[in-house]
PDB file of N, CA and C in Angstrom:
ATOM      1  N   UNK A   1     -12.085  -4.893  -6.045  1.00  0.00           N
ATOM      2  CA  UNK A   1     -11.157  -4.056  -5.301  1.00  0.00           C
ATOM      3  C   UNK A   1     -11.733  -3.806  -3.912  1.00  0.00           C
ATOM      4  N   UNK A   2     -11.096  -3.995  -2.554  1.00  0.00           N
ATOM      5  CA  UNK A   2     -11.533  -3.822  -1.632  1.00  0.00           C
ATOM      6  C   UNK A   2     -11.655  -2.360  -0.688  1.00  0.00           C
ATOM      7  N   UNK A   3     -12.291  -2.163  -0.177  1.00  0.00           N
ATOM      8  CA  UNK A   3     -13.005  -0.423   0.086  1.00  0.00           C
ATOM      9  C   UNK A   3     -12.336  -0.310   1.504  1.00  0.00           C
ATOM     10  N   UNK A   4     -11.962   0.936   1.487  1.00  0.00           N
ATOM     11  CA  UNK A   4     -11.461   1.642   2.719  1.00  0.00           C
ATOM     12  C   UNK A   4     -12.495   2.190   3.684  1.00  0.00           C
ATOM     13  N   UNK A   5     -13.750   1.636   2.969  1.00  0.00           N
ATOM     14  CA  UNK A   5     -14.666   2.463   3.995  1.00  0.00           C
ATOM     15  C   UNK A   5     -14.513   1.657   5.582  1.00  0.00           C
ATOM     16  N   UNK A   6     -15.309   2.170   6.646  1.00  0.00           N
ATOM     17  CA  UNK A   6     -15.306   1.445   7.910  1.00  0.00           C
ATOM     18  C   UNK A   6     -16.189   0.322   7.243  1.00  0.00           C
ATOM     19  N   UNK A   7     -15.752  -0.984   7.945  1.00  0.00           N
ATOM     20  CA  UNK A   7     -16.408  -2.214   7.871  1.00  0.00           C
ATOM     21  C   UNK A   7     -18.136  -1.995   7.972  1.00  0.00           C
ATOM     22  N   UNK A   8     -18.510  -1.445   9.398  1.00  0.00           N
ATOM     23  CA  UNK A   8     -20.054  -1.334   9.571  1.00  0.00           C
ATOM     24  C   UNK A   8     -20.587  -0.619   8.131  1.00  0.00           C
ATOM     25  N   UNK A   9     -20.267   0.122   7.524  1.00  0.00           N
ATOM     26  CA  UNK A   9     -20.663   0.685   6.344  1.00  0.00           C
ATOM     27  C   UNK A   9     -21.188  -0.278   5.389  1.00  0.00           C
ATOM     28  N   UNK A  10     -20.371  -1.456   5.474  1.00  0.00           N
ATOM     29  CA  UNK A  10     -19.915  -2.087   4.130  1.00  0.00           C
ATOM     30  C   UNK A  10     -21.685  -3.026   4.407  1.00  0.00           C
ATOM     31  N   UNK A  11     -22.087  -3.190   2.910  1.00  0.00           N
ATOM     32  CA  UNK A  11     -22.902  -4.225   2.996  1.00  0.00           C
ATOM     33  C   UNK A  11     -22.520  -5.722   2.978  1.00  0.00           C
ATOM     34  N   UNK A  12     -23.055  -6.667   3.506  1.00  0.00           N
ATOM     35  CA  UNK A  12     -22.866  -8.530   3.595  1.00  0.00           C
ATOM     36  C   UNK A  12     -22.315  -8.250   2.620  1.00  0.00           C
ATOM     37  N   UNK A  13     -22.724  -8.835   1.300  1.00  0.00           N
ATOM     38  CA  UNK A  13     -21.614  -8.864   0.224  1.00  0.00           C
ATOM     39  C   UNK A  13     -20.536  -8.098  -0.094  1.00  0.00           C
ATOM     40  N   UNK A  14     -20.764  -7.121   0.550  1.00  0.00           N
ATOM     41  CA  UNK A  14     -19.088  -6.066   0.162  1.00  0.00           C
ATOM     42  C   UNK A  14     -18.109  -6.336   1.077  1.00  0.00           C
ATOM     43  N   UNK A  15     -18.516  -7.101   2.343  1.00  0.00           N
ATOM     44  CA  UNK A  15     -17.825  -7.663   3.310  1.00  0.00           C
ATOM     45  C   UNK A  15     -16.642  -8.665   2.774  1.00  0.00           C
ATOM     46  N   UNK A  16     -17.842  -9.726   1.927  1.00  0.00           N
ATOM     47  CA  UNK A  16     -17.616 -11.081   1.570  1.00  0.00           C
ATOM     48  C   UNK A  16     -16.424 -10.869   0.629  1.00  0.00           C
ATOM     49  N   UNK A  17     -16.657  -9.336  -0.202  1.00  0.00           N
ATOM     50  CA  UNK A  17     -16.385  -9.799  -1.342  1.00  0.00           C
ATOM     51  C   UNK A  17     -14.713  -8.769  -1.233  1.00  0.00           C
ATOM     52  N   UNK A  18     -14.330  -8.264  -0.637  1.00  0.00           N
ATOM     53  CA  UNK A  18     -13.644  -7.530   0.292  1.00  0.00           C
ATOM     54  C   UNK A  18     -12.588  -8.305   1.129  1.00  0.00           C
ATOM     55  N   UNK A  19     -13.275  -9.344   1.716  1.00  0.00           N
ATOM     56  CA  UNK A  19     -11.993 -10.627   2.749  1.00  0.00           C
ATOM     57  C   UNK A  19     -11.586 -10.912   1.450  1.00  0.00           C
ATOM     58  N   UNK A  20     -12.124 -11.506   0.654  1.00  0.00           N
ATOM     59  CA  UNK A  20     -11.588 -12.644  -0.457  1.00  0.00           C
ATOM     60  C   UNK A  20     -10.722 -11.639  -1.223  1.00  0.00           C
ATOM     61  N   UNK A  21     -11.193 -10.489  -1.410  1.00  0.00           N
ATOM     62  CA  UNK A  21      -9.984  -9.572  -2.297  1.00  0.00           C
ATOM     63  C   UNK A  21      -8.684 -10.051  -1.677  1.00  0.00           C
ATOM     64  N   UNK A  22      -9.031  -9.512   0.023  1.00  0.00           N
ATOM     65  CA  UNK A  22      -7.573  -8.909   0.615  1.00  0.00           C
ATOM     66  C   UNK A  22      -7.361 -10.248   1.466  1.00  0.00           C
ATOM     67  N   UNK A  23      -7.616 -11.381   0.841  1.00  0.00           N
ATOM     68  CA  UNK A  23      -6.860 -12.375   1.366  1.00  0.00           C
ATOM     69  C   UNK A  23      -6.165 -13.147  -0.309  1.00  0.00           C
ATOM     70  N   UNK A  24      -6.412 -12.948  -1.170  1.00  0.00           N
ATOM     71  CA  UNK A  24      -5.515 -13.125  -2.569  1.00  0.00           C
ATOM     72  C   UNK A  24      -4.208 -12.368  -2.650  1.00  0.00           C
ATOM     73  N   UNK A  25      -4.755 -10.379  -1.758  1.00  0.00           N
ATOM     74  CA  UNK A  25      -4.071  -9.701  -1.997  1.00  0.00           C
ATOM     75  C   UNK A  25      -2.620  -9.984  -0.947  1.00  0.00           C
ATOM     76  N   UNK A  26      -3.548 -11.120   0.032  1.00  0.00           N
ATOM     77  CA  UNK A  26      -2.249 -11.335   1.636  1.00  0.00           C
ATOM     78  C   UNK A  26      -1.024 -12.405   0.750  1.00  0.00           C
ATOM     79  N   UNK A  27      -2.049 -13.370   0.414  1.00  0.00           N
ATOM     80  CA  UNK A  27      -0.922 -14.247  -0.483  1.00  0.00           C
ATOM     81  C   UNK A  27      -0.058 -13.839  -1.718  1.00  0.00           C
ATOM     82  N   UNK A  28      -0.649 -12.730  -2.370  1.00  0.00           N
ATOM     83  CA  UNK A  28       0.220 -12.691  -3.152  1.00  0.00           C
ATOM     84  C   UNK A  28       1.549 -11.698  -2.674  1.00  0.00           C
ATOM     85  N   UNK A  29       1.432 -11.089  -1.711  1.00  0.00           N
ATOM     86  CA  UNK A  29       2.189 -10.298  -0.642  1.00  0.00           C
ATOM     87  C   UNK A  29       2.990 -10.952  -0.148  1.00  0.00           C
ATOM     88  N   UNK A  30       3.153 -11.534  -0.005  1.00  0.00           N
ATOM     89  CA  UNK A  30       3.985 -12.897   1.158  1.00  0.00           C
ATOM     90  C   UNK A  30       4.760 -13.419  -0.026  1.00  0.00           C
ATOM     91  N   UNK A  31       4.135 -13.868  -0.928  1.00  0.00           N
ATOM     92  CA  UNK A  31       4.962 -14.274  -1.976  1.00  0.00           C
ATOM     93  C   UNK A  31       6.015 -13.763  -2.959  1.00  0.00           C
ATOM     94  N   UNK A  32       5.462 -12.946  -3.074  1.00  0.00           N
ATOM     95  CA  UNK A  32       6.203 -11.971  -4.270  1.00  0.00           C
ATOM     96  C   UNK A  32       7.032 -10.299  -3.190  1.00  0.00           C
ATOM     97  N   UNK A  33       6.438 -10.215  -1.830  1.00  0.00           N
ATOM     98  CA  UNK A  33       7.443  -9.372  -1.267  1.00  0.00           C
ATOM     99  C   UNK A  33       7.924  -9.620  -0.301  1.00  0.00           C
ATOM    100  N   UNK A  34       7.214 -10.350   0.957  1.00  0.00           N
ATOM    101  CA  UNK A  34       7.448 -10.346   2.085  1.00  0.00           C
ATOM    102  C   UNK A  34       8.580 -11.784   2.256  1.00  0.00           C
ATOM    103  N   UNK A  35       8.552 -13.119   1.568  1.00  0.00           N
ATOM    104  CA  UNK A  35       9.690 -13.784   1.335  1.00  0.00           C
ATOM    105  C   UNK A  35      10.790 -13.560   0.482  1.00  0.00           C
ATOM    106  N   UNK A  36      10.785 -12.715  -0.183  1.00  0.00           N
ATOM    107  CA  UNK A  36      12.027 -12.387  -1.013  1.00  0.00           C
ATOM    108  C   UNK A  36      12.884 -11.243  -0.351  1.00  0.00           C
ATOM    109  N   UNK A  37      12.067 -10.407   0.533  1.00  0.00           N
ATOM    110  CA  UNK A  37      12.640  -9.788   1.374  1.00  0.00           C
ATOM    111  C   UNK A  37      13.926 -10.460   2.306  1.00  0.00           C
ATOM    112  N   UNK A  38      12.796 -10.933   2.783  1.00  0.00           N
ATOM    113  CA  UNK A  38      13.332 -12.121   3.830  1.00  0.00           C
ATOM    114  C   UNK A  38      14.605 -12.931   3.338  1.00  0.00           C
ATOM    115  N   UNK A  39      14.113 -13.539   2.273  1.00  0.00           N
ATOM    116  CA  UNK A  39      15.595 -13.948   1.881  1.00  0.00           C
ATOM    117  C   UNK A  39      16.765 -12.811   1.798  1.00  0.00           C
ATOM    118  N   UNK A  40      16.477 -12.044   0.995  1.00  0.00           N
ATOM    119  CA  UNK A  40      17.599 -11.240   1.012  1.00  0.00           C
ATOM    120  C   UNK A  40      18.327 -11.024   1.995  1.00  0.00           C
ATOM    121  N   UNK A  41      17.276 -10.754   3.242  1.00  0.00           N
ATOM    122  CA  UNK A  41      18.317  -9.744   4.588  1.00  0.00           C
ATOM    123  C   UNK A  41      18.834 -11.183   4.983  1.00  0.00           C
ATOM    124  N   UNK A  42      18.490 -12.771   4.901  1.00  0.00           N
ATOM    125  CA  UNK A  42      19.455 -13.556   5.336  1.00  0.00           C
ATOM    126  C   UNK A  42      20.533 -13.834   4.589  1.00  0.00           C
ATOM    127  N   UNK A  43      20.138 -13.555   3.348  1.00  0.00           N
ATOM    128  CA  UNK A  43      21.702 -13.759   2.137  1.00  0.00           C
ATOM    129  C   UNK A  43      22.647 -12.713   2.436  1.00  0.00           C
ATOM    130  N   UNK A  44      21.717 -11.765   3.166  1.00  0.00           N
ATOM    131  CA  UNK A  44      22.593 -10.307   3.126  1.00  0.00           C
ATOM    132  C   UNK A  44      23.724 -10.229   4.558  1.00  0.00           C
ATOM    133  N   UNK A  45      22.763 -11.506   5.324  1.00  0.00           N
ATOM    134  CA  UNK A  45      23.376 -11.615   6.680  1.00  0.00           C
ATOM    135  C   UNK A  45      24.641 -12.271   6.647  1.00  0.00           C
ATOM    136  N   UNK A  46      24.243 -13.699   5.992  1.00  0.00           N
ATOM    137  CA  UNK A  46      25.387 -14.521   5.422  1.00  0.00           C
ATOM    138  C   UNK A  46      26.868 -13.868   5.143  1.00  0.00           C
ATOM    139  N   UNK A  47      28.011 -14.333   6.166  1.00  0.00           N
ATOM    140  CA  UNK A  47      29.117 -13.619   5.296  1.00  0.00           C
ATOM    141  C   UNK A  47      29.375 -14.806   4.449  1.00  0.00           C
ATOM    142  N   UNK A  48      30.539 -14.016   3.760  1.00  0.00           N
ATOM    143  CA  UNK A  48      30.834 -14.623   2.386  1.00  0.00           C
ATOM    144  C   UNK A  48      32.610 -15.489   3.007  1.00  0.00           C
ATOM    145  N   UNK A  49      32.621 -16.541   1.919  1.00  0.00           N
ATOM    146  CA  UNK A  49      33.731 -17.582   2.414  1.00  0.00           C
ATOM    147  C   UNK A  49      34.651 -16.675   2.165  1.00  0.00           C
ATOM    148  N   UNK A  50      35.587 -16.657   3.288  1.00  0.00           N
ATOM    149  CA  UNK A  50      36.897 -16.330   3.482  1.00  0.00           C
ATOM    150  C   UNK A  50      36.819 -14.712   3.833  1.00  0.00           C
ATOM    151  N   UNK A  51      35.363 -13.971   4.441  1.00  0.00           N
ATOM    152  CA  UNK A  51      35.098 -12.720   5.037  1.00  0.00           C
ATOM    153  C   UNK A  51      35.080 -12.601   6.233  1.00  0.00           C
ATOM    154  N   UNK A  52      35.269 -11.888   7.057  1.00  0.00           N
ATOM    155  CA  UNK A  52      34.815 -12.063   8.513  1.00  0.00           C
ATOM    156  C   UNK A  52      33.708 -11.314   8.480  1.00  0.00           C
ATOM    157  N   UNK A  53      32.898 -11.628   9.552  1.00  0.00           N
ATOM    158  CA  UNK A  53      31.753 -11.314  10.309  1.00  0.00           C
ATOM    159  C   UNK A  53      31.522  -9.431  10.716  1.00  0.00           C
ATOM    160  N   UNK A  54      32.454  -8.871  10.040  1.00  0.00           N
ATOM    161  CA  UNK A  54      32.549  -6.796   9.983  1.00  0.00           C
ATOM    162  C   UNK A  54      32.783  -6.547   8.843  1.00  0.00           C
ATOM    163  N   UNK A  55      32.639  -7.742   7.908  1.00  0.00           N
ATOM    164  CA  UNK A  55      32.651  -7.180   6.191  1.00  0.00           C
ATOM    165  C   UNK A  55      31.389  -6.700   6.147  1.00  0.00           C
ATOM    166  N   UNK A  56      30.077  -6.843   6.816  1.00  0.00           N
ATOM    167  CA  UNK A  56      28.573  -6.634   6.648  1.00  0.00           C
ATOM    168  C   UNK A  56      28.449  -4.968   7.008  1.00  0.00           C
ATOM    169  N   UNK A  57      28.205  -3.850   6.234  1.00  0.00           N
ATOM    170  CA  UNK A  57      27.882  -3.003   6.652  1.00  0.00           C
ATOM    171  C   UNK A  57      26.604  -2.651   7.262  1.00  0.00           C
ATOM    172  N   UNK A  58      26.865  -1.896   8.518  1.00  0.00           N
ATOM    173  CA  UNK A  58      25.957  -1.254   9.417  1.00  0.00           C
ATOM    174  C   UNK A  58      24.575  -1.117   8.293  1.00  0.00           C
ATOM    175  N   UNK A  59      24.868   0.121   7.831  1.00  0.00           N
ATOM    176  CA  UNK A  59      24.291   0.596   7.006  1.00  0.00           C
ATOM    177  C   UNK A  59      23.185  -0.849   5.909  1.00  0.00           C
ATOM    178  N   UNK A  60      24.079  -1.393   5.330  1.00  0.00           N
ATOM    179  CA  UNK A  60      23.375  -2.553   4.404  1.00  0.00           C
ATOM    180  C   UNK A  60      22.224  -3.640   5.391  1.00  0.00           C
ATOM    181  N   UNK A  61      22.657  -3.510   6.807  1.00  0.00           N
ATOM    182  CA  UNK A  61      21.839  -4.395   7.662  1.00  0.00           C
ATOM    183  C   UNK A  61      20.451  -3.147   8.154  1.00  0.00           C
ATOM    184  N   UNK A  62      20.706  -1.779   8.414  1.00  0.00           N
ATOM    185  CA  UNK A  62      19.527  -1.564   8.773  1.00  0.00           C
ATOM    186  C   UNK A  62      18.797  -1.645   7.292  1.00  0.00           C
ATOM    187  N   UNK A  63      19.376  -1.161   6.131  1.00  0.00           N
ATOM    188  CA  UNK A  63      18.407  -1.025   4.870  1.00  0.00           C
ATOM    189  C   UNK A  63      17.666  -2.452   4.947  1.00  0.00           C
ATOM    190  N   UNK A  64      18.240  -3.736   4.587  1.00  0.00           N
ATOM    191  CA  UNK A  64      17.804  -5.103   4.875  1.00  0.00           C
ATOM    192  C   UNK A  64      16.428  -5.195   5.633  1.00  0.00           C
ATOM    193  N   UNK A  65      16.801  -4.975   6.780  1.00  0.00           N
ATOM    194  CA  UNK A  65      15.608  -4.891   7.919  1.00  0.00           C
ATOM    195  C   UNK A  65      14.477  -4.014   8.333  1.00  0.00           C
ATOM    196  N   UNK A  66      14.626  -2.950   7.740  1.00  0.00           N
ATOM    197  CA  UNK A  66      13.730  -1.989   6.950  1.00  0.00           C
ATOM    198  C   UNK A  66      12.949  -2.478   5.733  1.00  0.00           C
ATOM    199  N   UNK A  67      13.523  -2.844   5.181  1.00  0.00           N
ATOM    200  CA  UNK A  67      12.652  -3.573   3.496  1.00  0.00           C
ATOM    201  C   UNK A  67      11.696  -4.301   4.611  1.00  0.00           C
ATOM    202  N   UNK A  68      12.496  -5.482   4.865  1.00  0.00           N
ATOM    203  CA  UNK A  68      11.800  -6.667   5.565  1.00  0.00           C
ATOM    204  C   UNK A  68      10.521  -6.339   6.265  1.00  0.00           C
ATOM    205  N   UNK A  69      10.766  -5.221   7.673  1.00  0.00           N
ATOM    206  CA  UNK A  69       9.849  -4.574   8.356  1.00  0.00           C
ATOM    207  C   UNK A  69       9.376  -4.411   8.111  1.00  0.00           C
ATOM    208  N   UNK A  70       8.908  -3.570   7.102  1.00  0.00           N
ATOM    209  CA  UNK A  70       7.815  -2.438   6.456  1.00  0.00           C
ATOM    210  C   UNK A  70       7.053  -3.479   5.830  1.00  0.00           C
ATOM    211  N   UNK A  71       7.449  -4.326   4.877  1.00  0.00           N
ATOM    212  CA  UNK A  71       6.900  -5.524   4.228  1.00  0.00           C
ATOM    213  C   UNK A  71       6.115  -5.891   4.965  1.00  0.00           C
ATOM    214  N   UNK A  72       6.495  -6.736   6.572  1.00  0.00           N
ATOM    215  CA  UNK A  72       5.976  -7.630   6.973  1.00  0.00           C
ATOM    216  C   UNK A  72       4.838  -6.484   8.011  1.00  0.00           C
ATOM    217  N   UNK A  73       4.755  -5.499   8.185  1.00  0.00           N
ATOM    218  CA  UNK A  73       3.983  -4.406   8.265  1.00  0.00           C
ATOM    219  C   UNK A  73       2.976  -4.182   7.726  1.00  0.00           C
ATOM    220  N   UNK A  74       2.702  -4.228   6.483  1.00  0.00           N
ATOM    221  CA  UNK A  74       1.581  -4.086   5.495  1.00  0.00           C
ATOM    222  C   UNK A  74       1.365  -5.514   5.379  1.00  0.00           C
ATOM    223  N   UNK A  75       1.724  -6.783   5.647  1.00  0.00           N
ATOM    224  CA  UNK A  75       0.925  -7.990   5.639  1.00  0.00           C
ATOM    225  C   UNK A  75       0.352  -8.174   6.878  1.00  0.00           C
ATOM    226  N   UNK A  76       0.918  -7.561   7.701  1.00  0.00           N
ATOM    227  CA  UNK A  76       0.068  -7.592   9.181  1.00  0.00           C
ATOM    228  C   UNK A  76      -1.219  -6.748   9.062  1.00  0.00           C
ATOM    229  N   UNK A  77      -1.129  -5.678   8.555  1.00  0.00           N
ATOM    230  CA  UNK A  77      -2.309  -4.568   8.682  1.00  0.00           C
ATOM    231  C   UNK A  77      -3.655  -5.541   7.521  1.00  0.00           C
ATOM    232  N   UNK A  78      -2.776  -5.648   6.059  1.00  0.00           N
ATOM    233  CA  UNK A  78      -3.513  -6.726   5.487  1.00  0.00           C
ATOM    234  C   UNK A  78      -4.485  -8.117   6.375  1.00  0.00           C
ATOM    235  N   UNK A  79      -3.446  -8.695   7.141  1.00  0.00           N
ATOM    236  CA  UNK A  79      -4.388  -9.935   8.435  1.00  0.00           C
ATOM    237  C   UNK A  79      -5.134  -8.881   9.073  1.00  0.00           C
ATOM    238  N   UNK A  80      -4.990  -7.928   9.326  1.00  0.00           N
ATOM    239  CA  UNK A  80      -6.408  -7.554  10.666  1.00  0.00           C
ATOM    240  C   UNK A  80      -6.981  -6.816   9.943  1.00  0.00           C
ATOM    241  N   UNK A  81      -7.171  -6.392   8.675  1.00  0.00           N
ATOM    242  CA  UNK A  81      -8.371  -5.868   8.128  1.00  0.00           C
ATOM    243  C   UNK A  81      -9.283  -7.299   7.798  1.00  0.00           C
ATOM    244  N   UNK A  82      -8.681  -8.307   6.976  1.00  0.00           N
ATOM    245  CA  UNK A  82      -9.011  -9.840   6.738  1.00  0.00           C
ATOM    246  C   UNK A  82      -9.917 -10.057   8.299  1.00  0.00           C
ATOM    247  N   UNK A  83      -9.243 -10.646   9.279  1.00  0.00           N
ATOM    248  CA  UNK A  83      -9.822 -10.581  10.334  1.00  0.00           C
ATOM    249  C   UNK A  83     -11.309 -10.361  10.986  1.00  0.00           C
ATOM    250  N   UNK A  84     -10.629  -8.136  10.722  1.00  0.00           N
ATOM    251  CA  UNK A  84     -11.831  -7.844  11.052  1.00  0.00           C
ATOM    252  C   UNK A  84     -13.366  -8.179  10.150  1.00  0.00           C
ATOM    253  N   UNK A  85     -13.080  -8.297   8.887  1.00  0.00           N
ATOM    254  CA  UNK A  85     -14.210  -8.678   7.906  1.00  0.00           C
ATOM    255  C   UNK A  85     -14.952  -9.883   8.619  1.00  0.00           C
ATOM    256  N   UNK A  86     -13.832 -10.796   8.417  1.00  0.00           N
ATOM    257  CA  UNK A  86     -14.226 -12.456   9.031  1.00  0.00           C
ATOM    258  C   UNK A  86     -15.081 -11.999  10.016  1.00  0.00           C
ATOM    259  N   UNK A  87     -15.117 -11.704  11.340  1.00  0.00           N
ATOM    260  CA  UNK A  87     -15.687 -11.401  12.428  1.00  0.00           C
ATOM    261  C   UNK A  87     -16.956 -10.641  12.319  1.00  0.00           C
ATOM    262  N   UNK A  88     -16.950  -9.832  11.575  1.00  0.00           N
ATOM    263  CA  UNK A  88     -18.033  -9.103  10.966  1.00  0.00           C
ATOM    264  C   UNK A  88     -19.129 -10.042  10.057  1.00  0.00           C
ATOM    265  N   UNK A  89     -18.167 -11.109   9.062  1.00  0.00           N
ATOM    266  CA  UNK A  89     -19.073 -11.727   8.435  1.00  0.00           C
ATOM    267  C   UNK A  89     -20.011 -12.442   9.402  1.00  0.00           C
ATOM    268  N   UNK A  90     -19.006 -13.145  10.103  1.00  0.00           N
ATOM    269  CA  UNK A  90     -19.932 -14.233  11.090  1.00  0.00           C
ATOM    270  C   UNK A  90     -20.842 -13.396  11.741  1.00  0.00           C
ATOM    271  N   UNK A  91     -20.817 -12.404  12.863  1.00  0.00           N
ATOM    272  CA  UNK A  91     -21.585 -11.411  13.220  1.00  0.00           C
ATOM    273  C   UNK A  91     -23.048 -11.704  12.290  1.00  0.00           C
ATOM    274  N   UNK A  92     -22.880 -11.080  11.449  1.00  0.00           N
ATOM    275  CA  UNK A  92     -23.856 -10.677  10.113  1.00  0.00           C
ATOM    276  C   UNK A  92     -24.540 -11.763   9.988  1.00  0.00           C
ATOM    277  N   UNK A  93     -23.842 -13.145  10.059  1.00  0.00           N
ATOM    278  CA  UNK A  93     -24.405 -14.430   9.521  1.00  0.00           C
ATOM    279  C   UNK A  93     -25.205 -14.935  10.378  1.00  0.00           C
ATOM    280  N   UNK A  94     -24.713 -14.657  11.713  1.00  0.00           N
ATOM    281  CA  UNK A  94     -25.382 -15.142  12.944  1.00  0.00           C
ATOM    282  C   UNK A  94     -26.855 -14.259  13.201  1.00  0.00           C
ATOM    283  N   UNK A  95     -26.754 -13.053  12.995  1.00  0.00           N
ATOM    284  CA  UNK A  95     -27.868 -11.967  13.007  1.00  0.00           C
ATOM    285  C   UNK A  95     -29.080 -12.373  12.001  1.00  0.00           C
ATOM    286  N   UNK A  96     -28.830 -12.518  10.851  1.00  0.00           N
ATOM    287  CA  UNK A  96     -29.501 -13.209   9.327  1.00  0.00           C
ATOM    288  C   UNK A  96     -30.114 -14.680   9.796  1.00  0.00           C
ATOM    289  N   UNK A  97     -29.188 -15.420  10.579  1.00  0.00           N
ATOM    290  CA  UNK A  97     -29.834 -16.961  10.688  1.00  0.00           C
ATOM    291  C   UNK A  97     -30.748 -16.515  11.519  1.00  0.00           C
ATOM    292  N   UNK A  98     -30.570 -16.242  13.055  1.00  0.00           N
ATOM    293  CA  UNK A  98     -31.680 -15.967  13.740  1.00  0.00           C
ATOM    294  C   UNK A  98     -32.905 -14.906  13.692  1.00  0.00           C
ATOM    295  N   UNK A  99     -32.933 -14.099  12.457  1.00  0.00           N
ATOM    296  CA  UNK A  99     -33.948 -13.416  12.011  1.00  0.00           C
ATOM    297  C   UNK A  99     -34.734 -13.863  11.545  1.00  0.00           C
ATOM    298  N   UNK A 100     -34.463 -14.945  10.999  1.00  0.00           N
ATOM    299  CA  UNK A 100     -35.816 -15.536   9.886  1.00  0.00           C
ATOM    300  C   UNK A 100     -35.559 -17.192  10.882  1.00  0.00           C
ATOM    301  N   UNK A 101     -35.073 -17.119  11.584  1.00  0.00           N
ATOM    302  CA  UNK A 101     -35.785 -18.320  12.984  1.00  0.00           C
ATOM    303  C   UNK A 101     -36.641 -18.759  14.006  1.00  0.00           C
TER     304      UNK A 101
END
């Protein structure tokens, strides 16, 4: 399970072990919420044969795009915690190689 603490806190391996959580946790996000979302608000966009284009309620398009948003919101925050680890790892890795060099 990956820790809310600040990154500098975290030890090398809690780093390591922390990206790899919350990059299983990015894919399975994308998969199971952030594209099914997505589909929806375009199925939802889609009119239907023989509707016009003001059968779509106001209302049903912001809910749509709200799901979607918020979704694709928490997979973004998900990439820059990922990110910041990555950057940190290398940091760390680069510090470790040239210590014992």
């Amino acid at each position: 399970m990956a820790t809310d603490r600040p990154i500098h806190q975290l030890t090398f391996r809690e780093k390591i072990r922390d990206g790899a959580h919350l990059a299983r946790e990015l894919v399975e996000h994308v998969e199971l919420s952030l594209l099914p979302r997505l589909a929806q608000l375009e199925s939802g966009l889609t009119p239907r044969p023989g509707h016009g284009d003001d059968d779509i309620a106001d209302v049903t398009v912001r809910n749509l795009v709200a799901s979607a948003l918020e979704s694709e919101q928490y997979a973004t925050a998900l990439d820059a915690r990922i990110e910041a680890l990555g950057q940190a790892i290398v940091q760390e890795s680069q510090r470790i190689l040239n210590a014992k060099g």
